[in-house]
C-alpha atoms as a PDB file:
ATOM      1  CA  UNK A   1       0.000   0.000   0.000  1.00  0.00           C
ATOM      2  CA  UNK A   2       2.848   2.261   0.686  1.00  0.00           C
ATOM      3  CA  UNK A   3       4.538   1.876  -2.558  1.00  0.00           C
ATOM      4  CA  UNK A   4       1.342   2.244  -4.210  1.00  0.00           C
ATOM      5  CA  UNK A   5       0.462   5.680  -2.624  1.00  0.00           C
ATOM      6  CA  UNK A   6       4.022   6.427  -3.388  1.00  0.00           C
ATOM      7  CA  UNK A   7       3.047   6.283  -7.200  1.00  0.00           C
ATOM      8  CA  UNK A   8       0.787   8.042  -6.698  1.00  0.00           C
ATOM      9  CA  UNK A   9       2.166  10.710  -5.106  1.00  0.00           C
ATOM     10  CA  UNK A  10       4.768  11.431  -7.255  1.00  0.00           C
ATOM     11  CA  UNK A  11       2.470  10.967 -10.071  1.00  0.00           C
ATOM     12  CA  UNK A  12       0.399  13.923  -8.951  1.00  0.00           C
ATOM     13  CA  UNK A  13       3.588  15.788  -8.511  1.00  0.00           C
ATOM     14  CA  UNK A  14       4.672  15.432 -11.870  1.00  0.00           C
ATOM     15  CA  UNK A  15       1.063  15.687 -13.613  1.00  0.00           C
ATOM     16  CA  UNK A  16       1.377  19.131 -11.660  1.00  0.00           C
ATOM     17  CA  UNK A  17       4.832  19.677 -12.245  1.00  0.00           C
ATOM     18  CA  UNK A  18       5.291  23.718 -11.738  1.00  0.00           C
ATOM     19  CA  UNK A  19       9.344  24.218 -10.826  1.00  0.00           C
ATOM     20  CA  UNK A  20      10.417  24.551  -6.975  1.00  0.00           C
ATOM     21  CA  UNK A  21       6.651  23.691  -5.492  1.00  0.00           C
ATOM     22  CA  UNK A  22       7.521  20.219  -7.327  1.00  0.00           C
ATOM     23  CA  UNK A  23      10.310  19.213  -4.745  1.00  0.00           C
ATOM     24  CA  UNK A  24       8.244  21.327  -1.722  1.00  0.00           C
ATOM     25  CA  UNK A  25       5.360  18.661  -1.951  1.00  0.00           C
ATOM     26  CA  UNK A  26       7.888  16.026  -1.423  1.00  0.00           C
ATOM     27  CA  UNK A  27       7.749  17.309   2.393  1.00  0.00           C
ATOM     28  CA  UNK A  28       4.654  16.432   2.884  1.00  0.00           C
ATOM     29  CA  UNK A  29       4.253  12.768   1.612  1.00  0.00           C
ATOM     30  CA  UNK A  30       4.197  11.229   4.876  1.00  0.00           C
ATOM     31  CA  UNK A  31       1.600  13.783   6.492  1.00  0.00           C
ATOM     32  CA  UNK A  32      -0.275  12.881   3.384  1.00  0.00           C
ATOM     33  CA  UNK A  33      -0.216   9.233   3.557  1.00  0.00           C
ATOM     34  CA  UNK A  34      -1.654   9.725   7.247  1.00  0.00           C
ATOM     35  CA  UNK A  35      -4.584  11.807   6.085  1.00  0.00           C
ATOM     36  CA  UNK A  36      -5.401   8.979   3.967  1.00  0.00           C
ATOM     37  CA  UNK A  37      -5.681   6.139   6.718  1.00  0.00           C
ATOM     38  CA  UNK A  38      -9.123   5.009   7.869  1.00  0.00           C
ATOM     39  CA  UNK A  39     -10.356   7.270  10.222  1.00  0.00           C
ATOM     40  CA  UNK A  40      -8.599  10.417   9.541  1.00  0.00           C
ATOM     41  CA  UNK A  41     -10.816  13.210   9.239  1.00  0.00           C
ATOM     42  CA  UNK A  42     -10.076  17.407   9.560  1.00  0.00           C
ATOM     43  CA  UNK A  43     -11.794  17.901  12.589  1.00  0.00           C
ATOM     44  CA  UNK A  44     -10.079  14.063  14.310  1.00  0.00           C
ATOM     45  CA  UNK A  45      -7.062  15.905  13.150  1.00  0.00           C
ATOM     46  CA  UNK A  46      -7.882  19.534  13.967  1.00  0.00           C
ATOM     47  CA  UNK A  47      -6.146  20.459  10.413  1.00  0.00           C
ATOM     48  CA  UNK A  48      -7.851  22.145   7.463  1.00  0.00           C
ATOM     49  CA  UNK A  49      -8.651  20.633   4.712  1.00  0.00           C
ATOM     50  CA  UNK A  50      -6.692  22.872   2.573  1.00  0.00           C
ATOM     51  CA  UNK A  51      -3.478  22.114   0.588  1.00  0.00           C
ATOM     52  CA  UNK A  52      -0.166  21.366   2.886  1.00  0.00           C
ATOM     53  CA  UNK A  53       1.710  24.479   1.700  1.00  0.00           C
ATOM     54  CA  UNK A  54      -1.797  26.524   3.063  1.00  0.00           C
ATOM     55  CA  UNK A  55      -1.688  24.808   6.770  1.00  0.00           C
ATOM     56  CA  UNK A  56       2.015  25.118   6.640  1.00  0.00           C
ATOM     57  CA  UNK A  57       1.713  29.370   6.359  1.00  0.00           C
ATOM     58  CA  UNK A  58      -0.559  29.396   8.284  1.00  0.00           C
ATOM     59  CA  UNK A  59       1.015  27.770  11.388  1.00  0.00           C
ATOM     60  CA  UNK A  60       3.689  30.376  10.700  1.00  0.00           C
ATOM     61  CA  UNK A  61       1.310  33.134  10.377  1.00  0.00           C
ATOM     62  CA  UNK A  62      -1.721  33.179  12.541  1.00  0.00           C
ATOM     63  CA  UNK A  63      -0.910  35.223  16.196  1.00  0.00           C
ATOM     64  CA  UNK A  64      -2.254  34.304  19.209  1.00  0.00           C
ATOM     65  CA  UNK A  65      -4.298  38.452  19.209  1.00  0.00           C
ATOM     66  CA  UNK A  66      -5.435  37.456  15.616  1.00  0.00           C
ATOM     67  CA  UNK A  67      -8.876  37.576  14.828  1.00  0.00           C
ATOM     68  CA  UNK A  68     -10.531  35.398  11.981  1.00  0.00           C
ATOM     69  CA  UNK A  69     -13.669  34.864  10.033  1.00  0.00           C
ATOM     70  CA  UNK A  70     -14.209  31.454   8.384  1.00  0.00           C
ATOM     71  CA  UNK A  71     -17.222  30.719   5.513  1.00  0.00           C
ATOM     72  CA  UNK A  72     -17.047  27.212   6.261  1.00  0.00           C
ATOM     73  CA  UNK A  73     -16.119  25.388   9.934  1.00  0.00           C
ATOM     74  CA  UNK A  74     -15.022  21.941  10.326  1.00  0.00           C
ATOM     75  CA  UNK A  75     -11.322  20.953  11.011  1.00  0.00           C
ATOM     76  CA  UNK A  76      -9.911  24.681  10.535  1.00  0.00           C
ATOM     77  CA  UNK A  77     -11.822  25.827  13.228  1.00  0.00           C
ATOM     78  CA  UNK A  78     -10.633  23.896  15.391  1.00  0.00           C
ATOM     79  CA  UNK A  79      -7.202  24.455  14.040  1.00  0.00           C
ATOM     80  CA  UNK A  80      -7.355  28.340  14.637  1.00  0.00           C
ATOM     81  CA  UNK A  81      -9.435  28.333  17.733  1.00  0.00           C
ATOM     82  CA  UNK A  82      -6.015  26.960  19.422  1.00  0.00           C
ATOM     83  CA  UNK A  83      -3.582  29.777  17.960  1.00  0.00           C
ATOM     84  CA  UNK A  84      -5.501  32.782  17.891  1.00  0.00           C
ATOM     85  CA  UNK A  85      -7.737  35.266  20.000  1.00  0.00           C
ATOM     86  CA  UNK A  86     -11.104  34.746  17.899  1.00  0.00           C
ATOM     87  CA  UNK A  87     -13.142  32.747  15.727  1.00  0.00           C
ATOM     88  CA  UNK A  88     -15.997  33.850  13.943  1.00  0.00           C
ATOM     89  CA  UNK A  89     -17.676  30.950  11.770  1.00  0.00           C
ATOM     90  CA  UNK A  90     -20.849  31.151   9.293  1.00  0.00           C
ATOM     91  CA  UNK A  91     -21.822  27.642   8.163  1.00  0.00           C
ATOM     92  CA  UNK A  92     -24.703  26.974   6.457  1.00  0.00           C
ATOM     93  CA  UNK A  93     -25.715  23.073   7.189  1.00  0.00           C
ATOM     94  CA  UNK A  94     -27.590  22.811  10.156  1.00  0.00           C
ATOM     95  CA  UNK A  95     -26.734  19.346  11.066  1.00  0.00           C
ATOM     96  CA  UNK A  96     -22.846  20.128  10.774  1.00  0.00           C
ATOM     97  CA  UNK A  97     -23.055  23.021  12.663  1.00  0.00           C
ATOM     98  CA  UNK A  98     -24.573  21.585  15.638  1.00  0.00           C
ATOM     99  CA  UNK A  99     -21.842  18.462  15.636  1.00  0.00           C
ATOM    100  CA  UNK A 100     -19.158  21.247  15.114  1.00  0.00           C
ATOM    101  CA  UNK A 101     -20.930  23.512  18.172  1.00  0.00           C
ATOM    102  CA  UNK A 102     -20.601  20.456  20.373  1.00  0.00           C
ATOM    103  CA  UNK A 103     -16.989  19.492  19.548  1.00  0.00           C
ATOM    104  CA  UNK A 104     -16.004  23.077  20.259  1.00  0.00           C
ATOM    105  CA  UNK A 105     -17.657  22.863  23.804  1.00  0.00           C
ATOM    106  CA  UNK A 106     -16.335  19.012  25.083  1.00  0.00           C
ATOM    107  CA  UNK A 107     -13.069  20.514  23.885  1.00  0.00           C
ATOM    108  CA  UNK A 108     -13.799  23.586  26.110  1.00  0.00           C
ATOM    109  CA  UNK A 109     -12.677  26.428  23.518  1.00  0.00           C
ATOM    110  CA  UNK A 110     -14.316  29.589  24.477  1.00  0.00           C
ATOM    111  CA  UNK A 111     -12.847  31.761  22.154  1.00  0.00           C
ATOM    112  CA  UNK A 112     -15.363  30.700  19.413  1.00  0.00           C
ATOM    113  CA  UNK A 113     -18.539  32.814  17.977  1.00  0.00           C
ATOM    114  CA  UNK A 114     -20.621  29.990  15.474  1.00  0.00           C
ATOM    115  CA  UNK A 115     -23.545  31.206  13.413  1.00  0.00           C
ATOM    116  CA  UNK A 116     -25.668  28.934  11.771  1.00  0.00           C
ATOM    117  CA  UNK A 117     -27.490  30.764   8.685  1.00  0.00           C
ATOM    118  CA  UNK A 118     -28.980  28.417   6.238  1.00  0.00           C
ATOM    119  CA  UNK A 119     -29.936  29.560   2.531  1.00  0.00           C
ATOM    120  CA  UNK A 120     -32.378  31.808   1.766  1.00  0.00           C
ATOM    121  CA  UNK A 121     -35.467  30.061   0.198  1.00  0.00           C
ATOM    122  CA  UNK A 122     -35.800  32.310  -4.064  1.00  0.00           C
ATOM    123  CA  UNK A 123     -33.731  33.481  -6.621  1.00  0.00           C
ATOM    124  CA  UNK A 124     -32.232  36.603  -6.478  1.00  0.00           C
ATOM    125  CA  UNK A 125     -32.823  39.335  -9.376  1.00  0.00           C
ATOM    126  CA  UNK A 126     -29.300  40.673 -10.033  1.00  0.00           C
ATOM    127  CA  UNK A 127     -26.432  40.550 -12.692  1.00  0.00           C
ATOM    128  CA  UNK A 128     -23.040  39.365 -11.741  1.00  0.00           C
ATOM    129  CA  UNK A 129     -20.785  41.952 -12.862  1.00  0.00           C
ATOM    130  CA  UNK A 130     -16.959  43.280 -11.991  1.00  0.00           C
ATOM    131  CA  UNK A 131     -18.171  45.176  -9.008  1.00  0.00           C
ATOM    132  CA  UNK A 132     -21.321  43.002  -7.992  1.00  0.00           C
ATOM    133  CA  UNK A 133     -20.446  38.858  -7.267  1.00  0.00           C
ATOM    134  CA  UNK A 134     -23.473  36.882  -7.140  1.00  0.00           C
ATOM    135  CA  UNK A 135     -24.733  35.188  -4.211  1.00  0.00           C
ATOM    136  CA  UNK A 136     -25.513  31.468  -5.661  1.00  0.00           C
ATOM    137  CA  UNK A 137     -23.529  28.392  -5.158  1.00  0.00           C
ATOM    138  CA  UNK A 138     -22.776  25.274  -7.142  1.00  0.00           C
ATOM    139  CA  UNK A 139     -23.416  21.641  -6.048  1.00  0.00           C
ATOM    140  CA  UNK A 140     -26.918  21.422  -6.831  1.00  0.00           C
ATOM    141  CA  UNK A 141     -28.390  24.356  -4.545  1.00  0.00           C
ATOM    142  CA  UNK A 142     -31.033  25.573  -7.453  1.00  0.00           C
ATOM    143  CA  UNK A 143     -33.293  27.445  -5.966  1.00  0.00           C
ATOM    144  CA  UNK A 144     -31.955  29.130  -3.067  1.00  0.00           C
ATOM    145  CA  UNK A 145     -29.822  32.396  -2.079  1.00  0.00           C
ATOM    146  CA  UNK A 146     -26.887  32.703   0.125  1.00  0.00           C
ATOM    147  CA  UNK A 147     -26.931  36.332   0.741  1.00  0.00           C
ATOM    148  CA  UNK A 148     -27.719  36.363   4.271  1.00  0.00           C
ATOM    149  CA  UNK A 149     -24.465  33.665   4.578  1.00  0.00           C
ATOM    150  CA  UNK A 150     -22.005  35.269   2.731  1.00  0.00           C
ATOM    151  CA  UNK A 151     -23.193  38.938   4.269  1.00  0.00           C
ATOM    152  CA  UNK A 152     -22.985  38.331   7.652  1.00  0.00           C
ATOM    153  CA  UNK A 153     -19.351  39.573   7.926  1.00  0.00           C
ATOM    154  CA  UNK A 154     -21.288  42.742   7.090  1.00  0.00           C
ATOM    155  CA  UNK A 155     -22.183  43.105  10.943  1.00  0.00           C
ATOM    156  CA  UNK A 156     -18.507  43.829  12.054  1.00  0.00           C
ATOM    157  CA  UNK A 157     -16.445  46.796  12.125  1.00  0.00           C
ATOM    158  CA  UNK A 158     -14.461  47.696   8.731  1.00  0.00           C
ATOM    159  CA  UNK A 159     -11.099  46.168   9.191  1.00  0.00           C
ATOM    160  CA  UNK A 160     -11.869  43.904  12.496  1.00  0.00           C
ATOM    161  CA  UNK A 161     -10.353  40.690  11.037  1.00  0.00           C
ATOM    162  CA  UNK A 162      -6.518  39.877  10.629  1.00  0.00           C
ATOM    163  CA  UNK A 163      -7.594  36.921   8.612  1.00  0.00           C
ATOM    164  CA  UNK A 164     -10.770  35.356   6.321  1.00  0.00           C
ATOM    165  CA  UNK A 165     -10.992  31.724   5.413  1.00  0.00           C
ATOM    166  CA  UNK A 166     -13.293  31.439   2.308  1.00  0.00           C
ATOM    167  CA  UNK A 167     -14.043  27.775   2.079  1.00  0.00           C
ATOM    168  CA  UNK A 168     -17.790  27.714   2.036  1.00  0.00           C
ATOM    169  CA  UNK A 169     -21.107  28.495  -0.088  1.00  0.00           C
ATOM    170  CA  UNK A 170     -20.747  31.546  -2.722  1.00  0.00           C
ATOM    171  CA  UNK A 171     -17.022  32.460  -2.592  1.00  0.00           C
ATOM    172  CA  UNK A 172     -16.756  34.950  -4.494  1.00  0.00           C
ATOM    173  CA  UNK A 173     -19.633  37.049  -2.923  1.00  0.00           C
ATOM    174  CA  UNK A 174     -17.564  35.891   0.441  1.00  0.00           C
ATOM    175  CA  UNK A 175     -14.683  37.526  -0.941  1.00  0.00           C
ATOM    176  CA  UNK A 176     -17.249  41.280  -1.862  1.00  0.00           C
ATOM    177  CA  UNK A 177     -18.267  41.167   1.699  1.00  0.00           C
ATOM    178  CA  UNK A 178     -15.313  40.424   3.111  1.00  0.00           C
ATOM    179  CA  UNK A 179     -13.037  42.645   1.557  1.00  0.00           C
ATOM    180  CA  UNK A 180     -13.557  46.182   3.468  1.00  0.00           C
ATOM    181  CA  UNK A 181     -13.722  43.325   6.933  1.00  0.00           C
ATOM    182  CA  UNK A 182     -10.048  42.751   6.767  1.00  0.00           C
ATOM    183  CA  UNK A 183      -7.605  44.862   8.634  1.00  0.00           C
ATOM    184  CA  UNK A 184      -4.422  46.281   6.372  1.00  0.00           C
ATOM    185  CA  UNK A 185      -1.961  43.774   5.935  1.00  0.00           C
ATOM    186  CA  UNK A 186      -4.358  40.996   6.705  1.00  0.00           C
ATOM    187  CA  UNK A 187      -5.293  37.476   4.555  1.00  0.00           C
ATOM    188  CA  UNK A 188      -7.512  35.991   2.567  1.00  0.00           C
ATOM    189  CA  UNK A 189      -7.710  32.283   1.865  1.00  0.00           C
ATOM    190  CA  UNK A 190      -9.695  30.560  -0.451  1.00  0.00           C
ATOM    191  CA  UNK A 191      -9.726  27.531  -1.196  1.00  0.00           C
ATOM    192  CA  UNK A 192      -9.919  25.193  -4.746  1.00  0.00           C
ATOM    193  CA  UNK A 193      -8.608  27.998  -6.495  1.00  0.00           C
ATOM    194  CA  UNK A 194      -8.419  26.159  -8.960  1.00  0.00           C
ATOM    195  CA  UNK A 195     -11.744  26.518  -9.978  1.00  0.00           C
ATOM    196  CA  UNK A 196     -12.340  29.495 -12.621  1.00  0.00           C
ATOM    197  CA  UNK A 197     -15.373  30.222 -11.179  1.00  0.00           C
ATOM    198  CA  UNK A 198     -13.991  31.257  -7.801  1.00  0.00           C
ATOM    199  CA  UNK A 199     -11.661  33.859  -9.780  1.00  0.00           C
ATOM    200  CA  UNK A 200     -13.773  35.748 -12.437  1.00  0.00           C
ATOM    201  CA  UNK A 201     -13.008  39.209 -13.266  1.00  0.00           C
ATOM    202  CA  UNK A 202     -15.367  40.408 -10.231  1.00  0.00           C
ATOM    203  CA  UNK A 203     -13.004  38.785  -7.574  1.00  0.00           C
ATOM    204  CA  UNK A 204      -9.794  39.722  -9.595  1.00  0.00           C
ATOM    205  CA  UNK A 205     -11.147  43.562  -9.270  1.00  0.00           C
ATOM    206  CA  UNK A 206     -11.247  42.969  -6.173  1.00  0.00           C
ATOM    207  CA  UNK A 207      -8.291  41.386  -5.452  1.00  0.00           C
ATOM    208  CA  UNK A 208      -6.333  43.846  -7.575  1.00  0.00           C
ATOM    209  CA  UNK A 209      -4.782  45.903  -5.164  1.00  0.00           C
ATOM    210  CA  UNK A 210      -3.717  42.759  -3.156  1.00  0.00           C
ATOM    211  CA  UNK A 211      -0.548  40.604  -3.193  1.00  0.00           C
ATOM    212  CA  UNK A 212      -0.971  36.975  -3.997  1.00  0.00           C
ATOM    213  CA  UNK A 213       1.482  35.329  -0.949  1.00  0.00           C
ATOM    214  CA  UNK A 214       0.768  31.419  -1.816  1.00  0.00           C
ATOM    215  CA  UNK A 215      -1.084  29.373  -5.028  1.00  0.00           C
ATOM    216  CA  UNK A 216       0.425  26.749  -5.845  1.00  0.00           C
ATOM    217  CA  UNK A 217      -1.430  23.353  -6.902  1.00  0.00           C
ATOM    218  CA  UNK A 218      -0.297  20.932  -4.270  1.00  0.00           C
ATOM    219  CA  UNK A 219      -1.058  18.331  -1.683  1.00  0.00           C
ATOM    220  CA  UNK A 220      -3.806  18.070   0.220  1.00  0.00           C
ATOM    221  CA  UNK A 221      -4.953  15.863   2.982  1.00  0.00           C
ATOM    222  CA  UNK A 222      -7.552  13.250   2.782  1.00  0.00           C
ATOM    223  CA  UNK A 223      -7.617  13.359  -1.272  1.00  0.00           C
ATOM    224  CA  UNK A 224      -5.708  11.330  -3.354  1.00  0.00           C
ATOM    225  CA  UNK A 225      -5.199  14.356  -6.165  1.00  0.00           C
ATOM    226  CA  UNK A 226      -4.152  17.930  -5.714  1.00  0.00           C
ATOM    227  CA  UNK A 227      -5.699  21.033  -5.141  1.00  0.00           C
ATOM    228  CA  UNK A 228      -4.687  24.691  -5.053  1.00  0.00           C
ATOM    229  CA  UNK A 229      -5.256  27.252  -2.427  1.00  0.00           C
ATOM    230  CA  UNK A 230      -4.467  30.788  -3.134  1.00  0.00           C
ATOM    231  CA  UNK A 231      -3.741  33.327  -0.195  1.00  0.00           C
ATOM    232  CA  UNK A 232      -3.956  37.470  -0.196  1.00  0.00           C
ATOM    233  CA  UNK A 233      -2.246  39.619   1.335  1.00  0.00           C
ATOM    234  CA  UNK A 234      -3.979  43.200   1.918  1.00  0.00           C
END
């Protein structure tokens, strides 16, 4: 089994061959091959499921005053609420929230603020354009709205958070509302970047005035393929 996943590996590696991040994945084979044994989940792990070289700058990054905003809880929550001051998390399935809300109190973590809001039943009238993201989502959610989900940053000051996680429902309206949220010199992530849809010309306006710190298509625990997170710097 080892040699197999070893193949594997380094077949990912070379089918995403991109210069020096080639030889940085190599680092992270064995935390990879542990991701991938039975029973290894995010939140067993408290890790997020977000490439290696993503968990990796982060450990480096977040502060222990830092406050962050996550679209999307699971294992990264618990992975922050241990290294920084604050957690804010918006999730939008009511049976994961309530598992997550319980996890976070057996473990005791008080430095956590959880918001379930659930999508909005109705289409919205509006056209997606450079300025205005929409406020769907993919993965068959016809039907319904997330406006209420990915505004909710909207009820905290203008530049409160030191870092925004953008791994949930409508990420690119995420990334409108949370834009003006994060404090100079702060991060966005968002993950599957590799996804065109995440980075139309509406978040790259956005974005434009930001530095890109990390994308590179890499490893990722509990997958067997690659995946790409991209981080901002404000």
């Amino acid at each position: 089994m080892a040699i197999k996943l070893a193949k594997q590996f380094i077949g990912q590696i070379f089918q995403n061959y991109n210069g020096i991040s080639c030889f940085n994945n190599l680092q992270h084979f064995f935390r990879w091959r542990r991701s991938l044994f039975e029973g290894a989940t995010p939140v067993s792990d408290e890790q997020p499921w977000i490439t290696f070289d993503a968990i990796q700058y982060l450990e480096e990054k977040v502060q222990s005053n830092h406050k962050i905003f996550e679209f999307g809880g699971g294992g990264s929550t618990l992975f922050l609420l241990k290294r920084c001051q604050e957690v804010v998390t918006v999730e939008h399935d009511a049976e994961w929230f309530h598992s997550l809300k319980q996890l976070v109190e057996d473990k005791k973590l008080e430095n956590w603020v959880g918001r379930l809001v659930e999508p909005e039943q109705g289409n919205l009238v509006e056209s997606p354009s450079a300025s205005e993201p929409d406020h769907y989502s993919s993965g068959g959610t016809k039907g319904v709205n997330y406006k209420d989900y990915a505004s909710l940053i909207d009820t905290y000051p203008n530049e409160y958070f030191d870092i925004v996680l953008v791994d949930g429902r409508s990420r690119p309206a995420c990334i409108k509302h949370a834009a003006p949220k994060l404090k100079k010199g702060g991060l966005i992530v968002l993950d599957n970047a590799d996804r065109s849809y995440y980075l139309g010309s509406a978040v790259k306006n956005i974005l434009s005035e930001y530095s890109l710190v990390l994308s590179t298509k890499g490893a990722s625990p509990y997958v067997p393929f690659f995946t790409q997170t991209n981080i901002w710097k404000k």
